[in-house]
Structures are given as structure tokens and as C-alpha cells.
Protein backbone atom coordinates (compact mmCIF):
# COMPACT_ATOMS: atom_id res chain seq x y z
CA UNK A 1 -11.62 -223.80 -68.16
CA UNK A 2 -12.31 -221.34 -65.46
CA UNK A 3 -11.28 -218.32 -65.81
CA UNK A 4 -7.60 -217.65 -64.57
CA UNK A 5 -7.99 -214.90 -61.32
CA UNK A 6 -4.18 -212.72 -60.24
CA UNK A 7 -3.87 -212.30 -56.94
CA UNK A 8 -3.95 -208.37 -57.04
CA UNK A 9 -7.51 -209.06 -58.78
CA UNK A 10 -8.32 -211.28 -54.81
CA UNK A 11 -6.68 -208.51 -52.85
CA UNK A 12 -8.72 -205.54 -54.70
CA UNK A 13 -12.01 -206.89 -54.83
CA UNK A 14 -12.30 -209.90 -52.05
CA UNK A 15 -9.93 -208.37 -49.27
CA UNK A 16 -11.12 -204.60 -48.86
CA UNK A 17 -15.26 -205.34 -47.61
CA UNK A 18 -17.23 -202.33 -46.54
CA UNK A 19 -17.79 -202.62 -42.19
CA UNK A 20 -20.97 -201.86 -40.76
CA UNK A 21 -19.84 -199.83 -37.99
CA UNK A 22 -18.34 -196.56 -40.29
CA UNK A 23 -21.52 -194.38 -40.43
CA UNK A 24 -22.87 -190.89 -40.13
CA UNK A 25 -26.46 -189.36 -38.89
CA UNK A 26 -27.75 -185.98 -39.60
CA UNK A 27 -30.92 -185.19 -37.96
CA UNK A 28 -33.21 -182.65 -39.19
CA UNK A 29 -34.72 -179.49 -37.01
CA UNK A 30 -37.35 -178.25 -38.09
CA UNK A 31 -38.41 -174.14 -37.43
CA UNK A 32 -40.78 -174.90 -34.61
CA UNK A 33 -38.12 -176.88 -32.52
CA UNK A 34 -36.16 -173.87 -33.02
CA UNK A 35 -34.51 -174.11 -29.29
CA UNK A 36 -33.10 -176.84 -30.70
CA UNK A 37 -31.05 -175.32 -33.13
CA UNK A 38 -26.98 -174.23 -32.94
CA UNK A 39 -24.11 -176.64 -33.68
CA UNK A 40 -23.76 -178.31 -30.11
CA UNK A 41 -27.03 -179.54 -29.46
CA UNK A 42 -27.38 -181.40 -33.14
CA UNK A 43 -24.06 -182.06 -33.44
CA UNK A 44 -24.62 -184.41 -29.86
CA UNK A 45 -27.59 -185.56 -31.48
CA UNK A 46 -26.28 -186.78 -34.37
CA UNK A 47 -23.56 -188.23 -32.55
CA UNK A 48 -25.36 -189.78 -30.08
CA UNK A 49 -27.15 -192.42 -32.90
CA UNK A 50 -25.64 -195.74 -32.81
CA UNK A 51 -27.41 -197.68 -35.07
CA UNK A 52 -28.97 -197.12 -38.45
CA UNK A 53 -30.62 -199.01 -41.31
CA UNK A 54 -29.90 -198.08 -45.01
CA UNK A 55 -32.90 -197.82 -47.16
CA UNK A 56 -34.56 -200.12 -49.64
CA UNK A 57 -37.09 -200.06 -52.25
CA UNK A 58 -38.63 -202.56 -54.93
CA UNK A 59 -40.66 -202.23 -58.00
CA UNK A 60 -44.27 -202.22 -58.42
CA UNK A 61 -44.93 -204.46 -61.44
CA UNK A 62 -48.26 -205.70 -63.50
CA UNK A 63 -48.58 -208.83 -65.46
CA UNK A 64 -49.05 -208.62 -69.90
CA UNK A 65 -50.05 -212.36 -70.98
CA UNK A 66 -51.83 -211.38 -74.23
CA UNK A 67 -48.67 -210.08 -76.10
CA UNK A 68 -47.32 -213.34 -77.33
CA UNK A 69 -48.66 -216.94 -77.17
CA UNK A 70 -47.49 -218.52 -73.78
CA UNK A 71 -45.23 -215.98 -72.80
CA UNK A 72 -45.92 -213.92 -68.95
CA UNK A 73 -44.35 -210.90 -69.43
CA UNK A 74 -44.12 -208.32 -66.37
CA UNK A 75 -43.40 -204.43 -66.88
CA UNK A 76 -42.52 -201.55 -64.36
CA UNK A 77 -44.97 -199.16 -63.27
CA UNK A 78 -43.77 -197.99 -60.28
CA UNK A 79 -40.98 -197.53 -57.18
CA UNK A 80 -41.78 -198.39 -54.14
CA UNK A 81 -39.81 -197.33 -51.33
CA UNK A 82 -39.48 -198.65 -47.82
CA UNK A 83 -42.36 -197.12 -45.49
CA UNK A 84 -39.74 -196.03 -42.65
CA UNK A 85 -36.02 -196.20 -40.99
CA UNK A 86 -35.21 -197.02 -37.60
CA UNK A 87 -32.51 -195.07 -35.41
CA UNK A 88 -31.45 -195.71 -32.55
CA UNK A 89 -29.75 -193.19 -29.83
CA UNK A 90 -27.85 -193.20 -27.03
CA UNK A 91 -29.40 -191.55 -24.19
CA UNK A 92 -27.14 -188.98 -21.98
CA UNK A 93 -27.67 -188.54 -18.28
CA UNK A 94 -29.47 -185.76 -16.79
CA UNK A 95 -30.51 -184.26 -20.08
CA UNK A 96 -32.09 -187.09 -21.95
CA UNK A 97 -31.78 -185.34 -25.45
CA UNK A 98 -32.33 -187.62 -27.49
CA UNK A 99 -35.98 -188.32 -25.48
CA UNK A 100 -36.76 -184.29 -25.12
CA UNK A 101 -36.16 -183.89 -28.68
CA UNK A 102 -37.96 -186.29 -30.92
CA UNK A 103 -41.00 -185.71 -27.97
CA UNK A 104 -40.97 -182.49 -28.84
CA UNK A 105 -41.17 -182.97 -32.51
CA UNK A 106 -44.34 -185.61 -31.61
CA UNK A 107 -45.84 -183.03 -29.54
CA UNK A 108 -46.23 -180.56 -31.74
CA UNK A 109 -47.25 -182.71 -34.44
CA UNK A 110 -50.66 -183.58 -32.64
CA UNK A 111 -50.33 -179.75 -31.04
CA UNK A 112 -49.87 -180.87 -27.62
CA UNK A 113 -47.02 -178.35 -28.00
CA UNK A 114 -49.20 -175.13 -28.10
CA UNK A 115 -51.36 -176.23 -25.03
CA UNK A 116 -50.70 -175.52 -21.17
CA UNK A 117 -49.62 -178.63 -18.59
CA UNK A 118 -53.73 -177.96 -17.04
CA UNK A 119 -55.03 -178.66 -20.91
CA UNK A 120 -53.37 -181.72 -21.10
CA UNK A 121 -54.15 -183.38 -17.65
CA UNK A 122 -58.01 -182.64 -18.54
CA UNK A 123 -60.29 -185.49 -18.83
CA UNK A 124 -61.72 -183.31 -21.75
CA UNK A 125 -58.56 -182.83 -23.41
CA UNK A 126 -58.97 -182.61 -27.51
CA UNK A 127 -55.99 -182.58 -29.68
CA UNK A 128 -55.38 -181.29 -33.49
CA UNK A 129 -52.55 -182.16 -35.84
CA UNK A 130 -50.73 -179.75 -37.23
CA UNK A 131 -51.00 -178.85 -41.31
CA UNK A 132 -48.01 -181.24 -42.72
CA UNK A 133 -45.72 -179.02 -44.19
CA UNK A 134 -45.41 -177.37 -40.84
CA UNK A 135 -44.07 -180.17 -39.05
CA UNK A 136 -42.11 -182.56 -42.06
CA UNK A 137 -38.58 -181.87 -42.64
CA UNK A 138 -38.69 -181.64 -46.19
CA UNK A 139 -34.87 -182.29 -46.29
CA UNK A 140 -31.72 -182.64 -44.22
CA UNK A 141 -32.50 -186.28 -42.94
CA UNK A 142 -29.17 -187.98 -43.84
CA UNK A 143 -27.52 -191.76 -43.34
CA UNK A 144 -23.88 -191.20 -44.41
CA UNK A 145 -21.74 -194.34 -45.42
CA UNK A 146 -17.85 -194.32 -45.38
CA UNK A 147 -14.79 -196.44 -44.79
CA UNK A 148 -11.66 -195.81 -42.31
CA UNK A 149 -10.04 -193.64 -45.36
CA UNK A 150 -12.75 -191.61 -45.63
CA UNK A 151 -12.78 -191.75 -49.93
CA UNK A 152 -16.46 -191.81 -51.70
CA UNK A 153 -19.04 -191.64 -49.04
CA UNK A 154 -22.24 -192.78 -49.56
CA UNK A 155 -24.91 -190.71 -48.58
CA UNK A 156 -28.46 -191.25 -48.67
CA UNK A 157 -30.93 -188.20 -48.43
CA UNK A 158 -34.31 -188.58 -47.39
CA UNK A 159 -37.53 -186.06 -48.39
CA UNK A 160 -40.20 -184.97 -46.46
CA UNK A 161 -39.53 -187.15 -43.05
CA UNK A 162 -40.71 -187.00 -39.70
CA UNK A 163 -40.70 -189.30 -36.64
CA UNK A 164 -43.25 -192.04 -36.65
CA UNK A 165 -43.02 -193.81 -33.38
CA UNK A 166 -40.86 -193.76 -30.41
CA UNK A 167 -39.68 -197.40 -29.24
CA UNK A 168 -40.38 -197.90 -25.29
CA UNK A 169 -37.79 -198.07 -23.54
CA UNK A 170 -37.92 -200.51 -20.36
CA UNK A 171 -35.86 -199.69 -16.84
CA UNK A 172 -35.38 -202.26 -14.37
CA UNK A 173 -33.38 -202.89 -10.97
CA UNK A 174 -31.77 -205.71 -12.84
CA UNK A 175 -28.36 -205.11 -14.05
CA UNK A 176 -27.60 -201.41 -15.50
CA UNK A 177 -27.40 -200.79 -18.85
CA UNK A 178 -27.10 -198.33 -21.41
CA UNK A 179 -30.37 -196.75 -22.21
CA UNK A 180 -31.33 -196.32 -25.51
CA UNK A 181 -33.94 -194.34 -27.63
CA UNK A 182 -35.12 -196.08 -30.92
CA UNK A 183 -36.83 -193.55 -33.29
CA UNK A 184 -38.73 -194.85 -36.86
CA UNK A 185 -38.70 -191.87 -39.21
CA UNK A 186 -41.18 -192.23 -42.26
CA UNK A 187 -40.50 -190.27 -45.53
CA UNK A 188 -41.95 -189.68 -49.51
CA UNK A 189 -38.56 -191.33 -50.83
CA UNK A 190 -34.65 -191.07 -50.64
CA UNK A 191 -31.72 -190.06 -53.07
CA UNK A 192 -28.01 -191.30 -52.85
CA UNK A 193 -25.44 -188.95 -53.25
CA UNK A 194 -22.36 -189.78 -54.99
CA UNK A 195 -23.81 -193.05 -56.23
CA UNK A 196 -22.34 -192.43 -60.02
CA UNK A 197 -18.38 -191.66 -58.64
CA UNK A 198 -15.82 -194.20 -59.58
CA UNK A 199 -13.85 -195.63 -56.44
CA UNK A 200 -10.64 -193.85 -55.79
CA UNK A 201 -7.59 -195.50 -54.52
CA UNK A 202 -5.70 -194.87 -51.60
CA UNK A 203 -2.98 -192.83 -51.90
CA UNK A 204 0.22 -194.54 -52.48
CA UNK A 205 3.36 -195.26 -50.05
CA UNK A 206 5.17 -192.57 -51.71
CA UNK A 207 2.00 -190.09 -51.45
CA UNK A 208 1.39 -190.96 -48.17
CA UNK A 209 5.02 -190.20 -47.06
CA UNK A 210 4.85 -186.57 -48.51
CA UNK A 211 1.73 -186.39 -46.74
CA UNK A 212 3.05 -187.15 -43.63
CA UNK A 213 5.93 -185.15 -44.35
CA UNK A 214 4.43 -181.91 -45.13
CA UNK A 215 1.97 -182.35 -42.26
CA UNK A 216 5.06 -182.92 -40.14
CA UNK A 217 6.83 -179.98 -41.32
CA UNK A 218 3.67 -177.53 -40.79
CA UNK A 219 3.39 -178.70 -37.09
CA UNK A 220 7.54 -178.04 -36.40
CA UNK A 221 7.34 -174.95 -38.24
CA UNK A 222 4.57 -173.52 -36.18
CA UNK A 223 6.18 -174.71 -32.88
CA UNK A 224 9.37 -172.92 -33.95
CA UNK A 225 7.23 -169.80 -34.71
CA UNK A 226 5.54 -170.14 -31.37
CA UNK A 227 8.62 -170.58 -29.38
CA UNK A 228 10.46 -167.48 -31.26
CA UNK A 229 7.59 -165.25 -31.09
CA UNK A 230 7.44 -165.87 -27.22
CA UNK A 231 11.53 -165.49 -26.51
CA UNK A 232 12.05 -162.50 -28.49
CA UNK A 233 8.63 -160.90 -28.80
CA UNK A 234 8.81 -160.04 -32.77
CA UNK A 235 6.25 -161.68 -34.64
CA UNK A 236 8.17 -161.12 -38.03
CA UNK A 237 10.96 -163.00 -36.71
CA UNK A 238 8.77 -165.99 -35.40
CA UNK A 239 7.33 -165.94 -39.47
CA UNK A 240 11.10 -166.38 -40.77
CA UNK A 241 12.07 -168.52 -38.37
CA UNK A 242 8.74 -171.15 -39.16
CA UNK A 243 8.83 -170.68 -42.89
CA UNK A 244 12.44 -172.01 -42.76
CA UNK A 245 11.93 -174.62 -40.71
CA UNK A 246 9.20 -175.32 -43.03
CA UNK A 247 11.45 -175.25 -46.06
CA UNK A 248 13.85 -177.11 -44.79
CA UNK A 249 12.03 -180.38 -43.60
């Protein structure tokens, strides 16, 4: 007989699925795209990336057949990890970050970086790459995985990356649409973050509603400290008068 399956079991493991479209970016900046650096600009960045691929890697195997009599056996000698991930990035008007910045991080790789506008529009023009270490982010490259509640993210870390290639991008007099930037960053390998944590449950009704309580409570209290500290100009007063509004919700 199969095996007998409660509802709760259905509910718990069938009707909660992970979505596709809860994810977070962090793109590395490395020292010589220092301009670069400062919360607003990466933060945009980072925001700007629409789509993402999680990793994947397989394992390198060789074949034993003399061991036992008819019997192929196959053992693990290596990980092998997928050559690159793909990102792609909104583009903004005017400033075309997105574009700039992973140029930027091409151009100095191959030193166009370090060389006038007149160097580069030579016929002559010679180029050499940079020593690795100065241009690969050794880490900071990070696809973060999470669900509307926001309980055990997944995040995947990636060593030693750098862009690879930059997608073209095609404009036309067709149609507008939004323009896009599709970067593939290569890397030595990746590490998951979190990956041995046991899922936690949402909080229940009853923890939710002193959640939402004491969250309402702080944002009356500090009104009512507000509003006394303006009418009667005594900032003592305006603590009392919060802290027992607090108290008393």
C-alpha cells in the first residue's frame, strides 16, 4: 500500500515552491575602478541586474574495470565547475552605468585604460594585459537567493571573477524597448553560504500579531513624542509622553 500522506505534510512541502524572481546581485569593484566606488553607484548597479543564473558544477570521473570480474566501476577525481555566469542589466538613460562600468573593467584588463584617446585611434596601436591579480576580484561577486519572508537566504560566493564578454546590444527605429546589458563573468569556483541551516518557519499568527503590535506602538509613540516636543518645546516631556504611549498600546 502506498504510503498514507496528511494534508499538512501537501501544504508544507508541495504548496510553498521557491519563485524565480526573489534574487540579489552584488557586483564586485575592484581598486583600479576606484571612481566607482561609494554606496550609490554599486548599490544602482546591483540593482539595476535583472536576470541571473545560479551556478552548477559536475564531477570529473575515471573508469576502474580490473577490480572485480565484470563489474565498471567509476570513482571521483575531481569538481568541475561551470566556466561562467551570465547577468544581465538594465541600462539607465543618460548615464549608461551599467555599459561605462564593466567597459571600464575590460579596458583596463587589456590596458587600454592607461593609454591616451590618440594611442588608441593609431593604426599602430599595441595593447598589454594586465598581471591577473590586478584586475580579478578575488571575492565579493555574489547571487543571493531568498523568498518574500526573507528566512534562510541562499547565497552563492564566487572567487577570483572577472567579466568575460559583453553581449551586443542591438538599437533599432522599430518599436522602443528597454535596453539591456548582458555581462558573462568567469571565476576559479563558488561557495554557498548558509547551505547547512535548517529551514525556519514563519512566525506564527500570534507572533506575527505582537509583531505588528509592537511595531505599531513604536510608530504612535514617536508621533506622540514628535507632536509634544513641537507644542511645548521640552524634549523630556515629549520622552514621557512616547514611552507611555508606548506602554500602553
Amino acid at each position: 500500500m502506498p504510503r498514507v500522506v496528511r494534508v499538512s505534510d501537501i501544504k508544507a512541502n508541495l504548496l510553498r515552491p521557491a519563485t524565480t524572481s526573489h534574487f540579489e546581485v552584488e557586483i564586485p569593484i575592484i581598486g583600479a575602478l576606484s571612481k566607482w566606488e561609494g554606496v550609490g553607484k554599486q548599490d544602482k548597479i546591483n540593482l539595476m541586474c535583472s536576470e541571473a543564473s545560479l551556478p552548477g558544477s559536475s564531477l570529473a570521473t575515471f573508469e576502474t574495470n580490473n577490480d572485480r570480474t565484470g563489474v565498471t566501476e567509476r570513482f571521483v577525481h575531481r569538481r568541475i565547475f561551470d566556466e561562467r555566469i551570465d547577468l544581465t542589466f538594465y541600462v539607465d538613460a543618460g548615464l549608461y552605468q551599467p555599459i561605462k562600468f564593466f567597459e571600464q573593467w575590460i579596458d583596463f584588463i587589456t590596458g587600454a585604460a592607461t593609454e591616451g584617446v590618440n594611442q588608441l585611434n593609431n593604426a599602430d596601436y599595441h595593447y598589454r594585459m594586465k598581471y591577473p591579480n590586478d584586475y580579478i576580484a578575488g571575492q565579493g561577486l555574489k547571487i543571493t537567493k531568498f523568498e518574500k519572508d526573507h528566512l534562510n537566504p541562499l547565497t552563492y560566493e564566487f572567487i577570483r571573477s572577472y567579466p568575460l564578454s559583453i553581449t551586443s546590444m542591438p538599437v533599432s527605429y522599430d518599436g522602443s524597448s528597454l535596453l539591456k546589458c548582458s555581462v558573462s563573468m568567469t571565476y576559479v569556483r563558488y561557495i554557498i553560504k548558509n547551505l547547512d541551516k535548517v529551514y525556519a518557519l514563519p512566525p506564527s499568527p500570534t507572533q506575527q500579531a505582537q509583531f505588528n503590535g509592537g511595531f505599531l506602538s513604536n510608530i504612535a509613540g514617536n508621533l506622540v513624542d514628535a507632536a509634544v516636543d513641537r507644542v511645548t518645546g521640552n524634549d523630556r516631556l515629549g520622552d514621557f509622553a512616547g514611552a507611555a504611549v508606548r506602554t500602553f498600546l
